[in-house]
C-alpha atoms as a PDB file:
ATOM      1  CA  UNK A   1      -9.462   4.941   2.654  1.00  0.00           C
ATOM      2  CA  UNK A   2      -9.911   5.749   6.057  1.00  0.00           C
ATOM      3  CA  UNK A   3      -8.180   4.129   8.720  1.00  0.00           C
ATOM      4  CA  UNK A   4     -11.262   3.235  10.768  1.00  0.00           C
ATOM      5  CA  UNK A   5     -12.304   1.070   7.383  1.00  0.00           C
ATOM      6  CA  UNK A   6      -9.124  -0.839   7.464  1.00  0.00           C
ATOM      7  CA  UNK A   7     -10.249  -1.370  11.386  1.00  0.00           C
ATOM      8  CA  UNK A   8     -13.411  -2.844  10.279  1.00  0.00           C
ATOM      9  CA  UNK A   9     -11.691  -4.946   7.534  1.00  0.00           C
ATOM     10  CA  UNK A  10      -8.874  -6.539  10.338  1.00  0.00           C
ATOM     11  CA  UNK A  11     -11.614  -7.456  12.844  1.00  0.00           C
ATOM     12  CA  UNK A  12     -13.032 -10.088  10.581  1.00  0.00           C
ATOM     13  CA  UNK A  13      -9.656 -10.968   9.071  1.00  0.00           C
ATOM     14  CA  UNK A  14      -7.508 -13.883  10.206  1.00  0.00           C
ATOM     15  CA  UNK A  15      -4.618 -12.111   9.436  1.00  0.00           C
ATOM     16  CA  UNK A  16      -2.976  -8.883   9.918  1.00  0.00           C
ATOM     17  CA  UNK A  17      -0.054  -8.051   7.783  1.00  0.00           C
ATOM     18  CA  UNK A  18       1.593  -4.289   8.263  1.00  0.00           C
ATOM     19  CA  UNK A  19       4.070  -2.395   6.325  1.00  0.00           C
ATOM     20  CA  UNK A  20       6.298   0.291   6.515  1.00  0.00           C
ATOM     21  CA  UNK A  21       9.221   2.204   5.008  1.00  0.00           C
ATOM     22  CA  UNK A  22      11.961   2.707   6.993  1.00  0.00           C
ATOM     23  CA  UNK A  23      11.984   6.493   7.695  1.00  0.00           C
ATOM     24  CA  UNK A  24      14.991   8.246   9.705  1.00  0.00           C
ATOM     25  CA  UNK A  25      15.303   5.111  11.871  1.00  0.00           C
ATOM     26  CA  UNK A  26      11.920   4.758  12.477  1.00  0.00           C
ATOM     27  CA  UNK A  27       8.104   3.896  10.789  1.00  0.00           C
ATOM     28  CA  UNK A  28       6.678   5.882   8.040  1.00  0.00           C
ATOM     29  CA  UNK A  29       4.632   8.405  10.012  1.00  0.00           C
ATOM     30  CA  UNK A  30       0.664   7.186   9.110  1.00  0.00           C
ATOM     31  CA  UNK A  31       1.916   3.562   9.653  1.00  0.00           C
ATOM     32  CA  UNK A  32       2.920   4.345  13.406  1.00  0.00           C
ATOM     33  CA  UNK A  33      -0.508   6.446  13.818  1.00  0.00           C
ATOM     34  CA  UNK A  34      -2.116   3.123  12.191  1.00  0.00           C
ATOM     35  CA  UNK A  35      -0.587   1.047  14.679  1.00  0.00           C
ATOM     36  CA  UNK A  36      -1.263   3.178  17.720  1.00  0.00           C
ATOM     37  CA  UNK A  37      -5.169   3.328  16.436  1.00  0.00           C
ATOM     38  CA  UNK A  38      -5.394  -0.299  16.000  1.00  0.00           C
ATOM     39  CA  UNK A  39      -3.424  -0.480  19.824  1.00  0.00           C
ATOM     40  CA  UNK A  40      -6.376   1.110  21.581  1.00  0.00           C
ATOM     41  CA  UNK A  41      -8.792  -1.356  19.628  1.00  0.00           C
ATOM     42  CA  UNK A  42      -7.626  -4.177  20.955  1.00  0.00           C
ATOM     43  CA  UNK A  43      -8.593  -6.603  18.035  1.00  0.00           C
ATOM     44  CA  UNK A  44      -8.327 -10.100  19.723  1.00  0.00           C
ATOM     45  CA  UNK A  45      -6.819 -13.957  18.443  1.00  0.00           C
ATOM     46  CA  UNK A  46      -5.370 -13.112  14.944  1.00  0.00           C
ATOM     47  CA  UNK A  47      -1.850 -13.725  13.416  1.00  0.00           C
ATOM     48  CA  UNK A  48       0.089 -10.708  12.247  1.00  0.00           C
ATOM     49  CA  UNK A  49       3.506 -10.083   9.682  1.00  0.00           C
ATOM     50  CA  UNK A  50       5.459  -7.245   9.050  1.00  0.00           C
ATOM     51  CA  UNK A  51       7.139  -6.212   5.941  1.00  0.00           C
ATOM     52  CA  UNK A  52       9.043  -3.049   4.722  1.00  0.00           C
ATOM     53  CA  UNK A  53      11.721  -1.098   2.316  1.00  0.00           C
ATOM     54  CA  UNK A  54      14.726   0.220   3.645  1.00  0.00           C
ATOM     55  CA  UNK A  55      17.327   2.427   2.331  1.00  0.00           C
ATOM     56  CA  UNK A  56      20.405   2.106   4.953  1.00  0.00           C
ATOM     57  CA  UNK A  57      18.887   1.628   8.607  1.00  0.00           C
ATOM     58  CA  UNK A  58      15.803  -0.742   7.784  1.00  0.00           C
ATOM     59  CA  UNK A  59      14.394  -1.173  11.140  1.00  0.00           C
ATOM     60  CA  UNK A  60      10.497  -0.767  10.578  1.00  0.00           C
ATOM     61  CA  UNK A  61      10.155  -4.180  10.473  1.00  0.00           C
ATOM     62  CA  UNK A  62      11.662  -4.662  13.935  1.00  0.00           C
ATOM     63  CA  UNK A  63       9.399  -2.070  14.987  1.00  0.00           C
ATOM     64  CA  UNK A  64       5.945  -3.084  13.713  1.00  0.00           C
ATOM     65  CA  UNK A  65       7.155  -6.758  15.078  1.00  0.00           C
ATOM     66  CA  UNK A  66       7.235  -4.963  18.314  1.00  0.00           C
ATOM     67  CA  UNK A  67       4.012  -3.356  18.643  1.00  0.00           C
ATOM     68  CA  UNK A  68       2.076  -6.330  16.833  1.00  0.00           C
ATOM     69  CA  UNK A  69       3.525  -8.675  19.676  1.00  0.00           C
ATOM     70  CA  UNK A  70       2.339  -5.650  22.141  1.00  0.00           C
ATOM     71  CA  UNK A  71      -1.098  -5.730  21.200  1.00  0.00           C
ATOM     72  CA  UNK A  72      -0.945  -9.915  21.504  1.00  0.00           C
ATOM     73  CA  UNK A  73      -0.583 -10.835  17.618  1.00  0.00           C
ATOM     74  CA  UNK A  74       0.730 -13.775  17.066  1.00  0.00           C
ATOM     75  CA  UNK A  75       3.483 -12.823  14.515  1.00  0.00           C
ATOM     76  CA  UNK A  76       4.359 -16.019  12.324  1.00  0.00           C
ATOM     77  CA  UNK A  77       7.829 -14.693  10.549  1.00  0.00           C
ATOM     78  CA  UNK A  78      10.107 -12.202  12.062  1.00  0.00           C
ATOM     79  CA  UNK A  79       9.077 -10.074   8.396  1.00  0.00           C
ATOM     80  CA  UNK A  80      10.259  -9.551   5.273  1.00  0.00           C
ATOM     81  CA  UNK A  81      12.558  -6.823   4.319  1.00  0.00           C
ATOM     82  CA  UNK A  82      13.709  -5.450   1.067  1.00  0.00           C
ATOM     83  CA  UNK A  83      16.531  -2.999   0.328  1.00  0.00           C
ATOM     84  CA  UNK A  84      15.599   0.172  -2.362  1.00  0.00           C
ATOM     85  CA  UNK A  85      13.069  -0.935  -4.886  1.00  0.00           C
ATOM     86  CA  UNK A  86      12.556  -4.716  -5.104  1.00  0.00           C
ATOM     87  CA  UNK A  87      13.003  -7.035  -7.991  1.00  0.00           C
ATOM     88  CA  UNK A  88      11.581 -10.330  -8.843  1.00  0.00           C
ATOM     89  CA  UNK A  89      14.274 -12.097  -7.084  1.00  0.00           C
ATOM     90  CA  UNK A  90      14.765  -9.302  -3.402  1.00  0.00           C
ATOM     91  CA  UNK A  91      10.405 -10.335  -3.780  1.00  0.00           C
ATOM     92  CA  UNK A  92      11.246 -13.941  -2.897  1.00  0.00           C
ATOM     93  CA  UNK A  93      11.149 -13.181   1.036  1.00  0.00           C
ATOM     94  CA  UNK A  94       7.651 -11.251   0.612  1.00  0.00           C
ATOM     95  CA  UNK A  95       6.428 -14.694  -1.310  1.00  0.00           C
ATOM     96  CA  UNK A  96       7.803 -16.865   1.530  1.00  0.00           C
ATOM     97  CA  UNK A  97       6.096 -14.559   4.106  1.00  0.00           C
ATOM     98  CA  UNK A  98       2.633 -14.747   2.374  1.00  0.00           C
ATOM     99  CA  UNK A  99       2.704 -18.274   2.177  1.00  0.00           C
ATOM    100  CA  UNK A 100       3.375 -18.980   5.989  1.00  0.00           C
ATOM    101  CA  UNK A 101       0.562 -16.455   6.947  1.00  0.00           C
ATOM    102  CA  UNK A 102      -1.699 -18.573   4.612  1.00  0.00           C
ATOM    103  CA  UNK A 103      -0.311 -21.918   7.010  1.00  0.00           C
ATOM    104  CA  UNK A 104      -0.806 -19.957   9.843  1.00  0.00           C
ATOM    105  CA  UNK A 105      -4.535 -19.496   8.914  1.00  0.00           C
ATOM    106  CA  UNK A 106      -6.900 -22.051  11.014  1.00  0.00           C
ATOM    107  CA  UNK A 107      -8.891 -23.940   8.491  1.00  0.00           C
END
């Protein structure tokens, strides 16, 4: 999938929802050259979430947060973040997330 298809896809979605590993302090490489795509885009009045892994640093979330509020997203949830590999229970915030986005939605 090419990045210009997930474009196409977000500018008739309600809802934007990024995610990232946490990758020596920063985003996973093709997430930040997402983001800095979608930037010069400019999609327009849509709600945006982040969520990512982390091993000891986590701050991708912080950082998509960041650059979603940038382009004018309204982000519902400061994110979701899970250490290592998640189980049923570390899912619980990614549940919690999904369901505000769905609030968030108009209609």
């Amino acid at each position: 999938c090419h990045r210009s298809d997930i474009i196409t896809e977000i500018m008739d979605a309600g809802a934007v929802i990024v995610g990232s590993p946490t990758l020596n302090n920063g985003l996973f490489p093709t997430v930040a050259d997402f983001l800095t795509y979608m930037k010069g885009l400019k999609p327009l009045n849509k709600i945006a979430a982040a969520f990512g892994s982390f091993g000891w640093s986590g701050e991708a979330v912080k950082l998509i947060n960041q650059e979603l509020e940038t382009m004018k997203f309204d982000v519902v949830d400061p994110g979701a973040r899970i250490q290592y590999v998640p189980d049923q229970e570390s899912l619980e915030p990614c549940r919690e997330l999904a369901r505000k986005i769905a609030q968030a939605l108009p209609g």
